[in-house]
N, C-alpha and C. Protein backbone atom coordinates (compact mmCIF):
# COMPACT_ATOMS: atom_id res chain seq x y z
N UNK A 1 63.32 88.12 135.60
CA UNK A 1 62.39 87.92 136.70
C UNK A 1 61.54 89.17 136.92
N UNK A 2 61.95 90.36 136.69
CA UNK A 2 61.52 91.68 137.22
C UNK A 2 60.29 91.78 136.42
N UNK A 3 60.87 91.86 134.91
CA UNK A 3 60.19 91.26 133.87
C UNK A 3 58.31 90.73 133.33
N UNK A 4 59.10 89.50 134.13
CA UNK A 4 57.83 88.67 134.98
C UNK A 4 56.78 89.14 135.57
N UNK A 5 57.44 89.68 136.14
CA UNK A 5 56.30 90.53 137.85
C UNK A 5 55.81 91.44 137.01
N UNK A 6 56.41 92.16 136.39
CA UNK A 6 55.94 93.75 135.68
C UNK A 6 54.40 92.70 134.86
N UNK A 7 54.77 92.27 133.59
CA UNK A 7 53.74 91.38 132.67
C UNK A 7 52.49 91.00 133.80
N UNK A 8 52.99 89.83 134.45
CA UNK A 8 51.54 89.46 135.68
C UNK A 8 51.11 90.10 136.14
N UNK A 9 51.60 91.63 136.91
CA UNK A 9 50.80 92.39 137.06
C UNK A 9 49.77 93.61 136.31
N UNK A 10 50.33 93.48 134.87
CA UNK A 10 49.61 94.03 134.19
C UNK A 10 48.58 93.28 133.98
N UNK A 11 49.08 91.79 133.60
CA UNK A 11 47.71 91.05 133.51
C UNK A 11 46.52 91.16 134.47
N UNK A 12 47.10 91.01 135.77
CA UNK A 12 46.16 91.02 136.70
C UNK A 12 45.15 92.27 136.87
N UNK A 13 45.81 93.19 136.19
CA UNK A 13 44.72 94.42 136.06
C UNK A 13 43.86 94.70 134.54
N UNK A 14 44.36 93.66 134.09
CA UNK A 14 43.64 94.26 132.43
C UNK A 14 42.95 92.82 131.75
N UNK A 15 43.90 91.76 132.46
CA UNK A 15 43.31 90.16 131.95
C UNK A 15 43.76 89.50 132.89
N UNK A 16 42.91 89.09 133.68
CA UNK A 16 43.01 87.94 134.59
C UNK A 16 42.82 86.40 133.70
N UNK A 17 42.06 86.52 133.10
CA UNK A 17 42.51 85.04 132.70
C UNK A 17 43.74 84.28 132.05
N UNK A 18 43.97 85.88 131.02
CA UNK A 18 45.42 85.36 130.75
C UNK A 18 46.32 85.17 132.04
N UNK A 19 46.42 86.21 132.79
CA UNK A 19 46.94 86.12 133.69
C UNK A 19 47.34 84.80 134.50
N UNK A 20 46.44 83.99 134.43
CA UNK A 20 46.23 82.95 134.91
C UNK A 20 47.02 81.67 134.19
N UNK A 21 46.73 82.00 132.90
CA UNK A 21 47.19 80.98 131.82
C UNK A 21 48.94 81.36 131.55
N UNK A 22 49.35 82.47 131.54
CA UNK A 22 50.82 82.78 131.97
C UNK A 22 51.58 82.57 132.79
N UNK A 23 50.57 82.17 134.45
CA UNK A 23 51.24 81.57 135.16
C UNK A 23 51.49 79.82 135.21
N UNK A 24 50.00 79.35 134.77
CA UNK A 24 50.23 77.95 134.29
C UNK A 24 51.94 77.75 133.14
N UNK A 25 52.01 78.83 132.17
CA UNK A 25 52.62 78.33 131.29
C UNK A 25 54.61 78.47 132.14
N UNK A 26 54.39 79.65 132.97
CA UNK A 26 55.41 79.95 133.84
C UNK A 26 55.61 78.19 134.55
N UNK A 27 55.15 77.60 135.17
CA UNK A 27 55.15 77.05 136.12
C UNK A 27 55.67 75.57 135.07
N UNK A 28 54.80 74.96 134.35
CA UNK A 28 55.17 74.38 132.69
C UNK A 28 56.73 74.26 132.80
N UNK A 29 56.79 75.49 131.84
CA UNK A 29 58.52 75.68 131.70
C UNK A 29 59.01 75.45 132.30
N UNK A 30 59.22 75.55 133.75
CA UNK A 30 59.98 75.68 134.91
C UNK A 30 59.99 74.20 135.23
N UNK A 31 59.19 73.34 135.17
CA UNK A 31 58.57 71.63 135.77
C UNK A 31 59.77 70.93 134.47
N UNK A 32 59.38 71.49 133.02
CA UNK A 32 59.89 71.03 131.42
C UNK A 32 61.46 71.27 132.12
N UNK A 33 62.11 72.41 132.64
CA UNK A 33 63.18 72.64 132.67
C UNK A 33 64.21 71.57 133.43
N UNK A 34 63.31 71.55 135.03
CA UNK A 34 64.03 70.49 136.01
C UNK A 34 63.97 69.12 135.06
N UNK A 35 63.42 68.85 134.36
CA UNK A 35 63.07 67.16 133.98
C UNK A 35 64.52 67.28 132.80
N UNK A 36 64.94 68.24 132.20
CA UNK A 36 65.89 68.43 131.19
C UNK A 36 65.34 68.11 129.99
N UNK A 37 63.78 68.73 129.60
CA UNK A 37 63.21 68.29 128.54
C UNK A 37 63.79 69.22 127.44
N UNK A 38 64.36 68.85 126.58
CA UNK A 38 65.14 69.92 125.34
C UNK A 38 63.91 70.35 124.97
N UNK A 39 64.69 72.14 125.19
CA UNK A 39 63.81 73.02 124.32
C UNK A 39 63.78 73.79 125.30
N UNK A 40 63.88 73.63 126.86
CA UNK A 40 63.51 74.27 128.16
C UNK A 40 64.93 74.74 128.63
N UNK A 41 65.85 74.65 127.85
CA UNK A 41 67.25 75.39 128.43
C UNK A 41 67.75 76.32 127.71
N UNK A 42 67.98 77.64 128.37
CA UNK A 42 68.08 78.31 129.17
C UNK A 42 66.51 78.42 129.50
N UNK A 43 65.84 78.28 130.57
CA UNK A 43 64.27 78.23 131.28
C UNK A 43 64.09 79.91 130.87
N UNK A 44 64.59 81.06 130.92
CA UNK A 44 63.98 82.27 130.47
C UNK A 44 63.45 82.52 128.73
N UNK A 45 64.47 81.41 128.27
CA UNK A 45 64.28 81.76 126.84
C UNK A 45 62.84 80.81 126.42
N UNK A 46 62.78 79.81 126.84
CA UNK A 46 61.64 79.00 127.38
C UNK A 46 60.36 79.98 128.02
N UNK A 47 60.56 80.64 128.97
CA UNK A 47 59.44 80.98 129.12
C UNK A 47 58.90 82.45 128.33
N UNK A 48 60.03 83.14 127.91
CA UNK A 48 59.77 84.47 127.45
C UNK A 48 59.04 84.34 125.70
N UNK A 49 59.30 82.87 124.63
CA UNK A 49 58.76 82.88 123.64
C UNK A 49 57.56 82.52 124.05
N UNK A 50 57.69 81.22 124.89
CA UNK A 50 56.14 80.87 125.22
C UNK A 50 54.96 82.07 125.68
N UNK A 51 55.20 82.59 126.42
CA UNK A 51 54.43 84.09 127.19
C UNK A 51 54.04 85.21 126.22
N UNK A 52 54.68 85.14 125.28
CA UNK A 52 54.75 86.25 124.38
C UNK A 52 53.73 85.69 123.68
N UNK A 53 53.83 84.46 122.98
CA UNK A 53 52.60 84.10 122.95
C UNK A 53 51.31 83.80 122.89
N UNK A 54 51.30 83.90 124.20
CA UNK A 54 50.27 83.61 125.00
C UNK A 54 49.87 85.18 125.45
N UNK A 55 50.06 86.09 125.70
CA UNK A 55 49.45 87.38 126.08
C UNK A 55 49.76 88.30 124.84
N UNK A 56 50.44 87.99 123.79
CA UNK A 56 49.92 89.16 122.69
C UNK A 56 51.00 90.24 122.60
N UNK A 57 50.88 90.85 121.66
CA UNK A 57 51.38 92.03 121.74
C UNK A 57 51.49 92.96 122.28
N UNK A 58 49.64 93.39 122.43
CA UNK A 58 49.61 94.49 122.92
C UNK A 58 49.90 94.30 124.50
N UNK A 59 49.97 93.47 124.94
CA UNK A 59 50.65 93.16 126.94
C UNK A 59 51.76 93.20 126.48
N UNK A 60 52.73 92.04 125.59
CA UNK A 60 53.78 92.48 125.82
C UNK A 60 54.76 93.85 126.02
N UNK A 61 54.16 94.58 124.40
CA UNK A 61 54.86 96.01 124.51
C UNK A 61 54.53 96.59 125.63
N UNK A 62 53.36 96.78 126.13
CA UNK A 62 53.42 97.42 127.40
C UNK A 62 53.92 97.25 128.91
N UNK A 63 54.47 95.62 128.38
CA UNK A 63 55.04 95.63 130.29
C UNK A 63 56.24 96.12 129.78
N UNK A 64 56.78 96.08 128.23
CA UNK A 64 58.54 96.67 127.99
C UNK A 64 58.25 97.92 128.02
N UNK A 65 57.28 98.57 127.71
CA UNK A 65 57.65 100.26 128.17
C UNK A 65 57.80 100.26 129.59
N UNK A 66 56.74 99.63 130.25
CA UNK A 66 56.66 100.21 131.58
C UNK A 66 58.29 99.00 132.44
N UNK A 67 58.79 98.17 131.59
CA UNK A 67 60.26 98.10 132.37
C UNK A 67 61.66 98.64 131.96
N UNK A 68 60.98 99.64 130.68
CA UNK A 68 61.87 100.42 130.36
C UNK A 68 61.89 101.62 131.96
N UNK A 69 60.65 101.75 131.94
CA UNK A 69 60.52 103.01 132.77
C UNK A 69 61.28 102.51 134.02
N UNK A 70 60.77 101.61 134.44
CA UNK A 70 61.72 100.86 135.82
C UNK A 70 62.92 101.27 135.62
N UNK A 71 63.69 100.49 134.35
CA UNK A 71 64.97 100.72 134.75
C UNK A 71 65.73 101.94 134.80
N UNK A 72 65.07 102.99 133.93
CA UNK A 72 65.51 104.28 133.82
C UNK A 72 65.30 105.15 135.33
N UNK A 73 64.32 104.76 136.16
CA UNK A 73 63.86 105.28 137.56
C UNK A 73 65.14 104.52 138.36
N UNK A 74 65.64 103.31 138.23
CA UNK A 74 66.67 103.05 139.02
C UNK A 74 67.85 103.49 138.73
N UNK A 75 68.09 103.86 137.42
CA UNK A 75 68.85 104.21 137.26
C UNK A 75 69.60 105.67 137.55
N UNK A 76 68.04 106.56 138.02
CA UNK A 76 68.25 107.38 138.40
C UNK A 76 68.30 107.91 139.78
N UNK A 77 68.31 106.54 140.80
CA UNK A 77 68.10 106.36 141.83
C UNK A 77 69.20 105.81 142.02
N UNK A 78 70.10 104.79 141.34
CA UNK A 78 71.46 104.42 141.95
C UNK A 78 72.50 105.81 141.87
N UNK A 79 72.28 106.74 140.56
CA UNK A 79 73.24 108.50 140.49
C UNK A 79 73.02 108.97 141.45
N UNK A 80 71.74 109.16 141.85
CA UNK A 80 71.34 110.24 143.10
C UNK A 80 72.21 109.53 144.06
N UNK A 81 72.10 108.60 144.84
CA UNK A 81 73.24 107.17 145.58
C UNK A 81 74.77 108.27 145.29
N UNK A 82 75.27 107.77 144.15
CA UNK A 82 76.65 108.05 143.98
C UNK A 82 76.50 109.43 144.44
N UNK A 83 76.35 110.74 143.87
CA UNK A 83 76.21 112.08 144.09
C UNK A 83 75.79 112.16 145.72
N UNK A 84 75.57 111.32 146.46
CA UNK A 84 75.21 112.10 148.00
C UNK A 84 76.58 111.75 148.94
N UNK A 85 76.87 113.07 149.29
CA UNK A 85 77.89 112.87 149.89
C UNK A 85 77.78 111.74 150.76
N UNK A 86 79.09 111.10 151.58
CA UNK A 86 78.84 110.24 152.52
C UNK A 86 79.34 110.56 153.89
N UNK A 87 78.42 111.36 154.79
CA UNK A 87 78.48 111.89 156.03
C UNK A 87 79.07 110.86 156.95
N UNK A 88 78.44 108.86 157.03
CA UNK A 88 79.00 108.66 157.50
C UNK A 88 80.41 108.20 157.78
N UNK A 89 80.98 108.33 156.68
CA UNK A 89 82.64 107.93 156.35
C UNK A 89 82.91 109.22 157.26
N UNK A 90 82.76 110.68 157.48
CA UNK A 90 83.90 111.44 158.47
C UNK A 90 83.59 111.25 159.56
């Protein structure tokens, strides 16, 4: 899902039309999925070949760097978490 958001919003700043056509194809999958049309289960694996697709390479690699970067920023944000003492436990 995070995923998702990261890609559309790249689109929305670099290609709006795809943008547009990614969400049609989002919405697709998701309609294909409830009906139990084979081919649409698991709905991510469904939507992640379709999308790929449809926006290319060069979008894809770049929303995976930039959710590489995400996760490495949370990740460094849940340590900082562990490492702070907890004042209110005394």
């Amino acid at each position: 899902l995070v995923f998702i958001k990261i890609i559309l919003k790249c689109l929305d700043c670099e290609d709006p039309s795809i943008q547009f056509e990614a969400k049609q194809i989002i919405r697709e999958c998701t309609r294909k999925n409830r009906e139990g049309i084979p081919g649409y289960d698991p709905l991510a694996d469904a939507i992640t070949s379709q999308l790929r697709m449809t926006v290319g390479e060069l979008h894809w690699n770049r929303a995976e760097t930039l959710m590489s970067h995400y996760l490495k920023s949370r990740s460094k944000e849940n340590k900082s978490r562990i490492d702070m003492p907890n004042y209110a436990a005394v």
